[in-house]
PDB file of N, CA and C in Angstrom:
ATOM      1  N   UNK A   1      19.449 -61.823  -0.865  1.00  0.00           N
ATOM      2  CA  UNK A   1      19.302 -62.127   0.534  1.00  0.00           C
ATOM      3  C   UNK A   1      19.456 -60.828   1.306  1.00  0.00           C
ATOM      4  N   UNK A   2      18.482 -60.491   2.116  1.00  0.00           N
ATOM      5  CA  UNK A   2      18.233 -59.063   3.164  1.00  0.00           C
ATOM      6  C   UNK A   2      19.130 -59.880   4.103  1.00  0.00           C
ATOM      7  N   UNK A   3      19.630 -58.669   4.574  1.00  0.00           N
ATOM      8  CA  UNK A   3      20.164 -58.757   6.223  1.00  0.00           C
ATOM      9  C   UNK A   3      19.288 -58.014   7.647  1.00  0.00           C
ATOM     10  N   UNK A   4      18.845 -58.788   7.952  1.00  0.00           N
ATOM     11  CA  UNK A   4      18.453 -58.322   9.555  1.00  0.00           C
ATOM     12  C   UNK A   4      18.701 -58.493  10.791  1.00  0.00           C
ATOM     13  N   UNK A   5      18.102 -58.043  11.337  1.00  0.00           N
ATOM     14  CA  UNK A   5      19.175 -57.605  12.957  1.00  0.00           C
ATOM     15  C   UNK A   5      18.211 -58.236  13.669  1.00  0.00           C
ATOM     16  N   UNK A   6      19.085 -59.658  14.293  1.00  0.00           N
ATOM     17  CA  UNK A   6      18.271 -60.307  15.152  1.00  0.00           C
ATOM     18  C   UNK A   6      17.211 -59.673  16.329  1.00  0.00           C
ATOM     19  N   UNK A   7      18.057 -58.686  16.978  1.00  0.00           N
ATOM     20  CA  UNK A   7      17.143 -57.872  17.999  1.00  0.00           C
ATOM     21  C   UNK A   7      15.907 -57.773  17.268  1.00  0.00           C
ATOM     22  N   UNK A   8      15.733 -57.479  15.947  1.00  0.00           N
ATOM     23  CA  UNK A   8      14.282 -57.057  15.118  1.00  0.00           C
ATOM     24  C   UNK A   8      13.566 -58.147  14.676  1.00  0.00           C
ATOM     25  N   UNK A   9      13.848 -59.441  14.644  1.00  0.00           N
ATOM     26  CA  UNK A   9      12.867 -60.212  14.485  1.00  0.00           C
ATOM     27  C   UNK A   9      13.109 -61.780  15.211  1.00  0.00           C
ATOM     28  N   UNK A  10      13.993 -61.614  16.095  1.00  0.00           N
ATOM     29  CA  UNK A  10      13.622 -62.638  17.102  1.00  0.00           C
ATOM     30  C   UNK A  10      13.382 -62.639  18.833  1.00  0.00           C
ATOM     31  N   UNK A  11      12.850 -63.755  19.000  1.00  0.00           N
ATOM     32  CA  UNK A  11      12.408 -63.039  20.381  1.00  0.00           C
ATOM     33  C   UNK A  11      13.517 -63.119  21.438  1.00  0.00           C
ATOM     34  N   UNK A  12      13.535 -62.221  22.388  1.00  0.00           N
ATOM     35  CA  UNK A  12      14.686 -61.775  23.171  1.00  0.00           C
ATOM     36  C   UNK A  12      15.386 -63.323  24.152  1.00  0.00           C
ATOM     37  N   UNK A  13      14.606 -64.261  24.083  1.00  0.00           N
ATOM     38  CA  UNK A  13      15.163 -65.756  24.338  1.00  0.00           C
ATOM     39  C   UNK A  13      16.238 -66.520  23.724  1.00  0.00           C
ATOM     40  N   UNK A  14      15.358 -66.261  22.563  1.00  0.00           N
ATOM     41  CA  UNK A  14      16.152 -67.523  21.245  1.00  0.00           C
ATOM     42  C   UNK A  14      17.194 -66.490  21.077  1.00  0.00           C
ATOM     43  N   UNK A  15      17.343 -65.360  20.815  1.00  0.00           N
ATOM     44  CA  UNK A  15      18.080 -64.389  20.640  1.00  0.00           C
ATOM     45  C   UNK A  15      19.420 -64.231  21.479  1.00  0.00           C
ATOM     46  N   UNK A  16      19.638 -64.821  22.978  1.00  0.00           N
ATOM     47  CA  UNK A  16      20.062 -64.557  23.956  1.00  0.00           C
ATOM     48  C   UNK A  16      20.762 -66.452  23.963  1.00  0.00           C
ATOM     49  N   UNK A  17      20.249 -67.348  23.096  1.00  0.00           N
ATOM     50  CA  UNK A  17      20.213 -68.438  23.424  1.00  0.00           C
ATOM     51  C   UNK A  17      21.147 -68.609  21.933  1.00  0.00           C
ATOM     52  N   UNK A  18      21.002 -67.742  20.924  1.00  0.00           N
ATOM     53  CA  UNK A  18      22.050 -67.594  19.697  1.00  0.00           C
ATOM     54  C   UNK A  18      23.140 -67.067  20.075  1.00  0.00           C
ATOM     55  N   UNK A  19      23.514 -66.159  20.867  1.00  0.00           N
ATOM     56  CA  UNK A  19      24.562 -65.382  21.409  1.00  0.00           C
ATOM     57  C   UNK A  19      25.747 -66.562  22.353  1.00  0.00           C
ATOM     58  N   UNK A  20      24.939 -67.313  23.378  1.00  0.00           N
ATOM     59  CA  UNK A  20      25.488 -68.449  23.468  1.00  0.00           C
ATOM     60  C   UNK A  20      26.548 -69.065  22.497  1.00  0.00           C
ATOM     61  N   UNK A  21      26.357 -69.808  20.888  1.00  0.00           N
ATOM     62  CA  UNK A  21      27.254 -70.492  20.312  1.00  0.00           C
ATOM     63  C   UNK A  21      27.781 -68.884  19.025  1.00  0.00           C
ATOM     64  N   UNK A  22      26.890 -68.232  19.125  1.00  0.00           N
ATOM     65  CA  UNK A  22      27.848 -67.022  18.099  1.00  0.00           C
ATOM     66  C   UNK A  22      27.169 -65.536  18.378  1.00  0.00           C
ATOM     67  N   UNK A  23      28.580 -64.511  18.027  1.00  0.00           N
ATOM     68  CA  UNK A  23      28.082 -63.228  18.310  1.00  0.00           C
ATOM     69  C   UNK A  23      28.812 -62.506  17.414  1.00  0.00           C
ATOM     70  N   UNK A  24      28.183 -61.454  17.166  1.00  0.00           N
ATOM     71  CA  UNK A  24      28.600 -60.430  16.143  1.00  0.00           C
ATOM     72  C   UNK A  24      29.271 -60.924  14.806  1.00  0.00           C
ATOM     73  N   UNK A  25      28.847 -61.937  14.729  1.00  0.00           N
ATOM     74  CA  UNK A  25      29.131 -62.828  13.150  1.00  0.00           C
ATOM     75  C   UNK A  25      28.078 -63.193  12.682  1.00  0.00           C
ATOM     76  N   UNK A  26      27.867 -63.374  11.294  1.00  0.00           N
ATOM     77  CA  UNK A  26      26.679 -63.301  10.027  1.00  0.00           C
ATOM     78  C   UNK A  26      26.312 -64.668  10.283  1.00  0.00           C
ATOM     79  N   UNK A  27      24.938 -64.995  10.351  1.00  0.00           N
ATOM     80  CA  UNK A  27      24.645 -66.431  10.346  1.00  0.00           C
ATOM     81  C   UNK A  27      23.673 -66.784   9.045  1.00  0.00           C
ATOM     82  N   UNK A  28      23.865 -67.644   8.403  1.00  0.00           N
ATOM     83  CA  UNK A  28      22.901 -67.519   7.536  1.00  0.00           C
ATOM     84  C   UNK A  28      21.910 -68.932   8.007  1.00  0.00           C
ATOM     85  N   UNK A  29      21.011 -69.063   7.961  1.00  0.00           N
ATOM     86  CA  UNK A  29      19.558 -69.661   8.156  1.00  0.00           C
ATOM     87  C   UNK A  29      18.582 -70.054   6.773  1.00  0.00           C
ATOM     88  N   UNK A  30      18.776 -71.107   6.336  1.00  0.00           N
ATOM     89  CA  UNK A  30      18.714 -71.563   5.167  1.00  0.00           C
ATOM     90  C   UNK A  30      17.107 -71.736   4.932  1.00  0.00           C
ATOM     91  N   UNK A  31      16.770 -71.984   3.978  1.00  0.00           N
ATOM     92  CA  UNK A  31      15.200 -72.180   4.038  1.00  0.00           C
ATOM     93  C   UNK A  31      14.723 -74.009   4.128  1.00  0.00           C
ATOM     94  N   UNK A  32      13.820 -74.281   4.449  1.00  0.00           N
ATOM     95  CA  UNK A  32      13.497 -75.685   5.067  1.00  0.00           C
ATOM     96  C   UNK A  32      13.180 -76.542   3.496  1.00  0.00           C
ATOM     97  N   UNK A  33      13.289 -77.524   3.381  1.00  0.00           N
ATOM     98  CA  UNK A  33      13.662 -77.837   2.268  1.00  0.00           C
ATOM     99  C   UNK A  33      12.877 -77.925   1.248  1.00  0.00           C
ATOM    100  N   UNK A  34      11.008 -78.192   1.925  1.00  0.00           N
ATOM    101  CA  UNK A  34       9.881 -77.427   0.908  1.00  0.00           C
ATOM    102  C   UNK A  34       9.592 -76.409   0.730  1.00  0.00           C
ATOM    103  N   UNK A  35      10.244 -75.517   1.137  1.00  0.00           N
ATOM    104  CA  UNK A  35      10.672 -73.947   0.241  1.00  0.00           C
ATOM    105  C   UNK A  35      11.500 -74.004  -0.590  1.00  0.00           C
ATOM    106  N   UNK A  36      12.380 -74.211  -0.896  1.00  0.00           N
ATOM    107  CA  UNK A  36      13.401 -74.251  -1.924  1.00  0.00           C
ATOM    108  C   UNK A  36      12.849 -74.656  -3.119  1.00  0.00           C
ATOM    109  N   UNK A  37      13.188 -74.007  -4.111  1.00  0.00           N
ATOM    110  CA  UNK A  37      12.902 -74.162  -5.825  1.00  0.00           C
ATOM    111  C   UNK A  37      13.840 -74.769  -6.271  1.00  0.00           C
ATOM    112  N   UNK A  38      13.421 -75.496  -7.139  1.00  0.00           N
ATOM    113  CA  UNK A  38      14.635 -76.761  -8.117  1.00  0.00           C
ATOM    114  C   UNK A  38      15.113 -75.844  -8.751  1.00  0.00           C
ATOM    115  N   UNK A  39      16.519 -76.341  -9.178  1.00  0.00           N
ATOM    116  CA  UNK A  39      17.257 -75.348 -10.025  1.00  0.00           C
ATOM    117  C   UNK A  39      16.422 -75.130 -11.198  1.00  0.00           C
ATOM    118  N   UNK A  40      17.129 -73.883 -11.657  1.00  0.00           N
ATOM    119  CA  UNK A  40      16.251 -73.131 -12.801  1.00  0.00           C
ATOM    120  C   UNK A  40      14.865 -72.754 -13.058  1.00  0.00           C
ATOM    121  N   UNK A  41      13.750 -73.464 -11.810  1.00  0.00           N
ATOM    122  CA  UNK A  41      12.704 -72.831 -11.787  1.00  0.00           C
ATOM    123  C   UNK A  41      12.238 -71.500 -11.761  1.00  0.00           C
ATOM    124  N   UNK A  42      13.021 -70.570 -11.219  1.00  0.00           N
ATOM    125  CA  UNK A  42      12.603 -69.051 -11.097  1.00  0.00           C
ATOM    126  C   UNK A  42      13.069 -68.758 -12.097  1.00  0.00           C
ATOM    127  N   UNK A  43      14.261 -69.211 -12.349  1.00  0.00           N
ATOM    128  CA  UNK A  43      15.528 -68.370 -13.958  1.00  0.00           C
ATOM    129  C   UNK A  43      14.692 -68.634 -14.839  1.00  0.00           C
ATOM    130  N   UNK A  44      13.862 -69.680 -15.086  1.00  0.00           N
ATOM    131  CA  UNK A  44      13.345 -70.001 -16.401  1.00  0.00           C
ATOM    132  C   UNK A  44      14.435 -71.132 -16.743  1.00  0.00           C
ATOM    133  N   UNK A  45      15.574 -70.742 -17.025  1.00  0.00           N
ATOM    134  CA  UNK A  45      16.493 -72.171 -17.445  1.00  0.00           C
ATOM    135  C   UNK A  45      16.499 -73.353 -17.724  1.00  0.00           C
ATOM    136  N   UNK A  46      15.424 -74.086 -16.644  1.00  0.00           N
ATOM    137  CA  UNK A  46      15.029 -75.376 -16.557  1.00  0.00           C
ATOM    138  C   UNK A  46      14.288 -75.743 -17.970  1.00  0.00           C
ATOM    139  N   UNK A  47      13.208 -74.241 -18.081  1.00  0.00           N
ATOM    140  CA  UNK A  47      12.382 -74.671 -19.760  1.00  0.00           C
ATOM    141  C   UNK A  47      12.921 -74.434 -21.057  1.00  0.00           C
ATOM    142  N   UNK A  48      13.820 -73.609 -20.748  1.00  0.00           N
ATOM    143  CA  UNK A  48      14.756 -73.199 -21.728  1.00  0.00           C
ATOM    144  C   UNK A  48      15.817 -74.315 -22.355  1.00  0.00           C
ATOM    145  N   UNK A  49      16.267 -75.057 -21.469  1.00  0.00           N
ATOM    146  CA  UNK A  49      17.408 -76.135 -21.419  1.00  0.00           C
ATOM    147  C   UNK A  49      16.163 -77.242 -22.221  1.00  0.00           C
ATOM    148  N   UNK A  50      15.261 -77.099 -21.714  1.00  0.00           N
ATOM    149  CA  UNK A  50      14.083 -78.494 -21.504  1.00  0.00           C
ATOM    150  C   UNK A  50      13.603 -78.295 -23.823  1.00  0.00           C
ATOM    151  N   UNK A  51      13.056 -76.897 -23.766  1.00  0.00           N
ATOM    152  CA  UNK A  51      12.978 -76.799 -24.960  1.00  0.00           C
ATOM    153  C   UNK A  51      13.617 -76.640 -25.952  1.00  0.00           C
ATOM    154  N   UNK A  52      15.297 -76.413 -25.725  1.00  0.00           N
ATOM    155  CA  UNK A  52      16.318 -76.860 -26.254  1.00  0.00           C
ATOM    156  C   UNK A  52      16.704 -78.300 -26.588  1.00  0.00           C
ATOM    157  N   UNK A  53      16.594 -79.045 -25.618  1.00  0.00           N
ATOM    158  CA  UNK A  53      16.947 -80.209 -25.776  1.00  0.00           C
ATOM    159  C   UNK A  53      15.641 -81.110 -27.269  1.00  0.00           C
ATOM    160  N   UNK A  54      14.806 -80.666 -26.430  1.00  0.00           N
ATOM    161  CA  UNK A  54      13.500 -81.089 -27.602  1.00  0.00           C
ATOM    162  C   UNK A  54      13.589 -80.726 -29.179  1.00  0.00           C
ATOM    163  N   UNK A  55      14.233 -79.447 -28.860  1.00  0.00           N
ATOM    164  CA  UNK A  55      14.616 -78.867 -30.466  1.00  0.00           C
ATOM    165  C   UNK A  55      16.016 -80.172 -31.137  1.00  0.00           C
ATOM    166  N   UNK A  56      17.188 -80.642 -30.451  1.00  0.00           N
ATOM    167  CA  UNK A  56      18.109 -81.451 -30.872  1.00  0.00           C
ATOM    168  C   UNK A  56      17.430 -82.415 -30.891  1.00  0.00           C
ATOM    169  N   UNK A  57      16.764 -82.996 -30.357  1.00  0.00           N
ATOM    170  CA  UNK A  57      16.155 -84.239 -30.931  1.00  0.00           C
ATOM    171  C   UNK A  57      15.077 -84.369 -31.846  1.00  0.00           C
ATOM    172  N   UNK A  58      14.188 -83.047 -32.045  1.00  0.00           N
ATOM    173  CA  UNK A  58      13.960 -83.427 -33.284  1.00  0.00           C
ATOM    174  C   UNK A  58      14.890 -83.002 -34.194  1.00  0.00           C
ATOM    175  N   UNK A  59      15.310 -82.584 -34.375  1.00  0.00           N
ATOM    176  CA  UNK A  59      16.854 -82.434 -36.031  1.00  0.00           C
ATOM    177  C   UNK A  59      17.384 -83.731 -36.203  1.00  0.00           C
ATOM    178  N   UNK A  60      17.731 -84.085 -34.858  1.00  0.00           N
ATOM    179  CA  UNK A  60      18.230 -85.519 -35.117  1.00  0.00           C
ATOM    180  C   UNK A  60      17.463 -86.425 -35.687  1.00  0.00           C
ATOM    181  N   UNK A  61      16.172 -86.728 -35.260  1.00  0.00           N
ATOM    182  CA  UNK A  61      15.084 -87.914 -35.956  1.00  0.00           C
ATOM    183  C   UNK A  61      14.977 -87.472 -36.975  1.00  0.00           C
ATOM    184  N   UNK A  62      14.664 -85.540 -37.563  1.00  0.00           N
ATOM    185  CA  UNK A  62      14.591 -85.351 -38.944  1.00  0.00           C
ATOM    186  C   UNK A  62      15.725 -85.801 -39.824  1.00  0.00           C
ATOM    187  N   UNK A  63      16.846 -86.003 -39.083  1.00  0.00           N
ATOM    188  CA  UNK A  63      18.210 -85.938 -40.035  1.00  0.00           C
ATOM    189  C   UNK A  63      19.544 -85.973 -40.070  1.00  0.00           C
ATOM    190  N   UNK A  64      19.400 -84.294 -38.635  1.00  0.00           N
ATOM    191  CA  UNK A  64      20.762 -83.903 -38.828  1.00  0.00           C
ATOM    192  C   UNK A  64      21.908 -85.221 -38.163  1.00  0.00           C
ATOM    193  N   UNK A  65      23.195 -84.758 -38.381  1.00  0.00           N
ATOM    194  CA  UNK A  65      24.309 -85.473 -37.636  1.00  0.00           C
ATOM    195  C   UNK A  65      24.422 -85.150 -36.071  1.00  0.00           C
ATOM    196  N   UNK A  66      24.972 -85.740 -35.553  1.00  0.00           N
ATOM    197  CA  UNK A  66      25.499 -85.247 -33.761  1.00  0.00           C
ATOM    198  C   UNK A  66      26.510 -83.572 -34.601  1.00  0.00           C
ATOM    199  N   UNK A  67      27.204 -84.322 -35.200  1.00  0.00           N
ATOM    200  CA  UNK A  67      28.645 -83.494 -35.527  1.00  0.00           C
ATOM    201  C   UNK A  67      27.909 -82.133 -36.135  1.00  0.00           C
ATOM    202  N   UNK A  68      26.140 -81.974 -36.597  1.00  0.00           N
ATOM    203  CA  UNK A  68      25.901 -80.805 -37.519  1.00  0.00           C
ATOM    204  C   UNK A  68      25.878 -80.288 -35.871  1.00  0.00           C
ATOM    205  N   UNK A  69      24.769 -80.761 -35.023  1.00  0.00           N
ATOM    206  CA  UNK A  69      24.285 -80.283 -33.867  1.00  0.00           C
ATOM    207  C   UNK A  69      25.276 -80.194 -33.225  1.00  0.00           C
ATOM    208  N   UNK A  70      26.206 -80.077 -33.199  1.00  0.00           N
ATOM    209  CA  UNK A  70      27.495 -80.249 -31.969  1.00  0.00           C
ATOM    210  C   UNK A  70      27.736 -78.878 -32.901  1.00  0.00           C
ATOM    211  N   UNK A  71      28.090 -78.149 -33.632  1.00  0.00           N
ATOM    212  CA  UNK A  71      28.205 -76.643 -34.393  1.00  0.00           C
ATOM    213  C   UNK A  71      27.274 -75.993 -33.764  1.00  0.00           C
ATOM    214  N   UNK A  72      25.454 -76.539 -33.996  1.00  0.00           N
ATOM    215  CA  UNK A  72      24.720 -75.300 -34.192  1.00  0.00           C
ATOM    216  C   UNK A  72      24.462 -75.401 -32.676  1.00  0.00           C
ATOM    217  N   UNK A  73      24.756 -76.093 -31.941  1.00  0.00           N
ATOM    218  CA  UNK A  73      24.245 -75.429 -30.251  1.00  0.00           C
ATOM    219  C   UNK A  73      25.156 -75.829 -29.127  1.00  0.00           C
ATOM    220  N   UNK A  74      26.784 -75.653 -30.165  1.00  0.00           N
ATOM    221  CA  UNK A  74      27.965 -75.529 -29.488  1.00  0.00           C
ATOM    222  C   UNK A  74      28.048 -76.501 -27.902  1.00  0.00           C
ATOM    223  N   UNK A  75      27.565 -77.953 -28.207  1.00  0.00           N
ATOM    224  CA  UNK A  75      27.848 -78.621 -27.174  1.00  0.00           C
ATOM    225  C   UNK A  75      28.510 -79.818 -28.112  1.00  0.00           C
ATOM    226  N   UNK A  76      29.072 -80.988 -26.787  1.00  0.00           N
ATOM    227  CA  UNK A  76      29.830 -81.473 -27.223  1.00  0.00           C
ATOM    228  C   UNK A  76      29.244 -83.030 -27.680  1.00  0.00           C
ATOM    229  N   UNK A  77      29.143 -83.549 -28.509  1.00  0.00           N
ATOM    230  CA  UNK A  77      29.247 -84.886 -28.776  1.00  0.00           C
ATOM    231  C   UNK A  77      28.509 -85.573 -27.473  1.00  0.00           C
ATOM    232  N   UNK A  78      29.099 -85.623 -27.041  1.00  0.00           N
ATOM    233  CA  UNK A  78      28.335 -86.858 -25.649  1.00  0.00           C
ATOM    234  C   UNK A  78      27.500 -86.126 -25.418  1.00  0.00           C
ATOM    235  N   UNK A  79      27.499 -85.038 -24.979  1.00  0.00           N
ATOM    236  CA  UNK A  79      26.006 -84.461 -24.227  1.00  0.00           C
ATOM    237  C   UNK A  79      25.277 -84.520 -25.089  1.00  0.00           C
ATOM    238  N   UNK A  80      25.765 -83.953 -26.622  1.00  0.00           N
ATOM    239  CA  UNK A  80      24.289 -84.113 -27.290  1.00  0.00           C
ATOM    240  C   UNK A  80      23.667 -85.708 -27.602  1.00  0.00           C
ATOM    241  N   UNK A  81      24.805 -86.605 -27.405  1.00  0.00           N
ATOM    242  CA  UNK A  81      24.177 -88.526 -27.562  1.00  0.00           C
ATOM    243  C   UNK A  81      23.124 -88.454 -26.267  1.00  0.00           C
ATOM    244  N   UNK A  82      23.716 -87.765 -25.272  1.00  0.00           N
ATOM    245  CA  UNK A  82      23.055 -87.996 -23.624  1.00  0.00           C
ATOM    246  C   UNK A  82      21.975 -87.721 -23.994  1.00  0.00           C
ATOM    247  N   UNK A  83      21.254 -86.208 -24.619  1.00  0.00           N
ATOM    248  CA  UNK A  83      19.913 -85.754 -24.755  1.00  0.00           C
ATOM    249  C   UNK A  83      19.268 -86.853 -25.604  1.00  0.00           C
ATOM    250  N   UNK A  84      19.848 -87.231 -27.106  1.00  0.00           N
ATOM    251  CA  UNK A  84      18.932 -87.809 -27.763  1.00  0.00           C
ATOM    252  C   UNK A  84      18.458 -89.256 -27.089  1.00  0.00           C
ATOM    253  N   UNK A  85      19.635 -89.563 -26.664  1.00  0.00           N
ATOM    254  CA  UNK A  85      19.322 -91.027 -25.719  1.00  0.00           C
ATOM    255  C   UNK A  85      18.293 -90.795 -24.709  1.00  0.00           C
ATOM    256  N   UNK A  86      18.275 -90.051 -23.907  1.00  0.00           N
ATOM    257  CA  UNK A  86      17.159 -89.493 -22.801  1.00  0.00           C
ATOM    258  C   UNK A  86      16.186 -89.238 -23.417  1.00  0.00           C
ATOM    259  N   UNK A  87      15.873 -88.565 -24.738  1.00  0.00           N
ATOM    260  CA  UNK A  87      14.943 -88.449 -25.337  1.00  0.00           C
ATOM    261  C   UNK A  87      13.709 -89.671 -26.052  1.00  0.00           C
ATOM    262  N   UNK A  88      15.092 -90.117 -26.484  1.00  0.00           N
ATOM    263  CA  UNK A  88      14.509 -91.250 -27.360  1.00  0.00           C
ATOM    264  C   UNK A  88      13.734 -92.292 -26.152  1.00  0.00           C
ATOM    265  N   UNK A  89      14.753 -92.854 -25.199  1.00  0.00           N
ATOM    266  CA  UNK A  89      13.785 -93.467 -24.535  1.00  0.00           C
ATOM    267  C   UNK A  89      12.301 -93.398 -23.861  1.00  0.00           C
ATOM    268  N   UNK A  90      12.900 -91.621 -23.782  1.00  0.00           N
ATOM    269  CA  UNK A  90      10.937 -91.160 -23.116  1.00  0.00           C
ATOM    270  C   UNK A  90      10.135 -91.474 -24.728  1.00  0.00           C
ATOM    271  N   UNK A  91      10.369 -90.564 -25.645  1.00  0.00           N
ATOM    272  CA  UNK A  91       9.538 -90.970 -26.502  1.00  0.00           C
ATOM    273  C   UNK A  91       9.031 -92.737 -26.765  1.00  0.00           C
ATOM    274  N   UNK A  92       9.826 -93.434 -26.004  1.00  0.00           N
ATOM    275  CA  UNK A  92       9.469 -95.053 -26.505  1.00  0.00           C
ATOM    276  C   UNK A  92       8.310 -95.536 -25.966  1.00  0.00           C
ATOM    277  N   UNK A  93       8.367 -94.547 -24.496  1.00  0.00           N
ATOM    278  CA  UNK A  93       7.067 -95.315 -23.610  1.00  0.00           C
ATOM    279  C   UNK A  93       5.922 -94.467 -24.086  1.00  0.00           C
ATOM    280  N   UNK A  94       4.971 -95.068 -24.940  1.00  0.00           N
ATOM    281  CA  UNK A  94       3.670 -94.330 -25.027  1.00  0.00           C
ATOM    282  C   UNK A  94       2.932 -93.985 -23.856  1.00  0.00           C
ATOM    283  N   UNK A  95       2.105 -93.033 -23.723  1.00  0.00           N
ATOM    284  CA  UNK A  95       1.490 -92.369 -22.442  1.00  0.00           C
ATOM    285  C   UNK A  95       0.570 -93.178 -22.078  1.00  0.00           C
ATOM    286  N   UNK A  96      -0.614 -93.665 -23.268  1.00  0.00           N
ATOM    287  CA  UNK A  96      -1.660 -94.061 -23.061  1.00  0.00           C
ATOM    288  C   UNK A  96      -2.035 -95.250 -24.000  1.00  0.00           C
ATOM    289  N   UNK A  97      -2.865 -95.807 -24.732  1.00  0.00           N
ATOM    290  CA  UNK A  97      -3.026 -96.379 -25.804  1.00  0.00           C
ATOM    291  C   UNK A  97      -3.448 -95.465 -26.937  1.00  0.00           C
ATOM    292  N   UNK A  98      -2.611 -95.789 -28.293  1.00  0.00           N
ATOM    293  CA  UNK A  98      -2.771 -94.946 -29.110  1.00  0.00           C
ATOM    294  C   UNK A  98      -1.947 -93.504 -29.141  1.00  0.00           C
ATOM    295  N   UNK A  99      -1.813 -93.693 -27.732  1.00  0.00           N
ATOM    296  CA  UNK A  99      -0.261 -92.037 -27.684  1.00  0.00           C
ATOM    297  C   UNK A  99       0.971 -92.515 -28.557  1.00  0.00           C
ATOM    298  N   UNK A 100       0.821 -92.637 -29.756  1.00  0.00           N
ATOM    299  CA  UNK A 100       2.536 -92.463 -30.334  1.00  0.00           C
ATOM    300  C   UNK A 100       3.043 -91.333 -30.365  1.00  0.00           C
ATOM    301  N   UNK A 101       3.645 -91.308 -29.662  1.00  0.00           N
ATOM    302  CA  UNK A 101       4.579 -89.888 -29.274  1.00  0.00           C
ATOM    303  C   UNK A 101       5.656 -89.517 -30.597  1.00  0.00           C
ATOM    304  N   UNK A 102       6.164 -90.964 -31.344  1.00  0.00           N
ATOM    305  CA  UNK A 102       6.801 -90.767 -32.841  1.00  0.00           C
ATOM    306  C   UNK A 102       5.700 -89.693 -33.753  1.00  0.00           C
ATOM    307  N   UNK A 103       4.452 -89.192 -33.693  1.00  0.00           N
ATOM    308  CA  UNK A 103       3.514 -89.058 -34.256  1.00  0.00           C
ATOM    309  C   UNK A 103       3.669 -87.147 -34.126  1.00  0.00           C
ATOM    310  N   UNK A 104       4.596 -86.676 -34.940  1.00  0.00           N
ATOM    311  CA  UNK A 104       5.017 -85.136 -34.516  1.00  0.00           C
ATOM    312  C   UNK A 104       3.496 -84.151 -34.243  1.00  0.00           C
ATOM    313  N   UNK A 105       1.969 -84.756 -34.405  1.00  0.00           N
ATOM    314  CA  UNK A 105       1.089 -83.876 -33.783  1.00  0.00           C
ATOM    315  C   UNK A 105       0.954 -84.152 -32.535  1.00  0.00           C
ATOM    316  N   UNK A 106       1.006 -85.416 -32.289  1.00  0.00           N
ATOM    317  CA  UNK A 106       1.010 -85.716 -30.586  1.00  0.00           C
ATOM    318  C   UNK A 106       2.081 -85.182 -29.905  1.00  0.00           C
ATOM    319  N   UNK A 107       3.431 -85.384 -30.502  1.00  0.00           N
ATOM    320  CA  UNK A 107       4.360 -84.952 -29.703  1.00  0.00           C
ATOM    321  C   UNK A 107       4.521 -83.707 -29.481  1.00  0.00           C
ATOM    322  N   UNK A 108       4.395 -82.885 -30.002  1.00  0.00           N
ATOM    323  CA  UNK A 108       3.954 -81.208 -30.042  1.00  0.00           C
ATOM    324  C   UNK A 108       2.570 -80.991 -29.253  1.00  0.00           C
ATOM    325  N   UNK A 109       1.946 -81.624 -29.062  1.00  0.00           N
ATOM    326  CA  UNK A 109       1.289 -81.314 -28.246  1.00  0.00           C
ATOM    327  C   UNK A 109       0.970 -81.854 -26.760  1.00  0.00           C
ATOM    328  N   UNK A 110       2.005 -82.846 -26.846  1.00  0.00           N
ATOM    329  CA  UNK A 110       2.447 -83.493 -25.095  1.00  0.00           C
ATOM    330  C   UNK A 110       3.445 -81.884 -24.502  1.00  0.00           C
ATOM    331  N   UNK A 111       4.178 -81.505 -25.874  1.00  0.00           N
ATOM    332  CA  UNK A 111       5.232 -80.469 -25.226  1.00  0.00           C
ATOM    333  C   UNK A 111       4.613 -79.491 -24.757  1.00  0.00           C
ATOM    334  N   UNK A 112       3.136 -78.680 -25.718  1.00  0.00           N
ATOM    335  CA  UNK A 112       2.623 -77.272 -25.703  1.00  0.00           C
ATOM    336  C   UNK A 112       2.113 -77.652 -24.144  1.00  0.00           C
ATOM    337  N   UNK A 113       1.864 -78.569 -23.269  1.00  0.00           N
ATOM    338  CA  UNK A 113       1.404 -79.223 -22.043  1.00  0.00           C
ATOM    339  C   UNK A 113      -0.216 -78.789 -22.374  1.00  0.00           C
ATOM    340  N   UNK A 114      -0.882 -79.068 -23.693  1.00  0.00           N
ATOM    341  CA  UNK A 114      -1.885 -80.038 -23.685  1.00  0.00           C
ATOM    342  C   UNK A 114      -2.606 -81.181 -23.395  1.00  0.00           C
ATOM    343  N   UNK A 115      -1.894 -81.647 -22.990  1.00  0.00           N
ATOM    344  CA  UNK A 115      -2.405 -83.210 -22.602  1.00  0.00           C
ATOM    345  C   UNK A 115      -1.650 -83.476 -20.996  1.00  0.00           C
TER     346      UNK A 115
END
């Protein structure tokens, strides 16, 4: 976040009409709420978390335990039930007719955002 000096980009009204309820204190001016990015959109995070989660649920359908996955990506028990549960249910609703998403070429390729 830049700091600028009201004199430099507002007009000498509104400017004079801010001084009114505050002066010589920092105001911050937030952005309107269709500017704002969902969390983790700029960080990347969001796809990162997103293709993480996809990775625990398949180990799980291949096999593994909660308790292996609760070691290899150091979360805890419930969160990892939370993902596969969240998971599992999206995978239940097929997209289209014939989308079995159980079907690891379809589902790999709903993820690569092919379809």
């Amino acid at each position: 976040m830049n700091y600028k000096n009201g004199r430099d980009v507002l007009p000498p009204r509104l400017l004079e009409e801010l001084q009114s309820y505050i002066q010589g204190e920092l105001l911050y001016i937030p952005k309107q709420q269709n500017e704002r990015a969902a969390w983790g959109e700029k960080s990347g995070s969001r796809v990162m978390i997103k293709r993480r989660n996809e990775e625990i649920y398949r180990c799980y359908a291949n096999g593994s335990t909660v308790q292996e996955l609760e070691r290899q990506y150091h979360l805890s028990g419930e969160s990892i039930r939370k993902i596969i549960i969240k998971l599992r249910s999206a995978a239940a609703i097929p997209l289209s007719e014939g989308d079995a998403i159980d079907s690891p070429t379809v589902y790999e390729a709903v993820q690569a955002g092919k379809r």
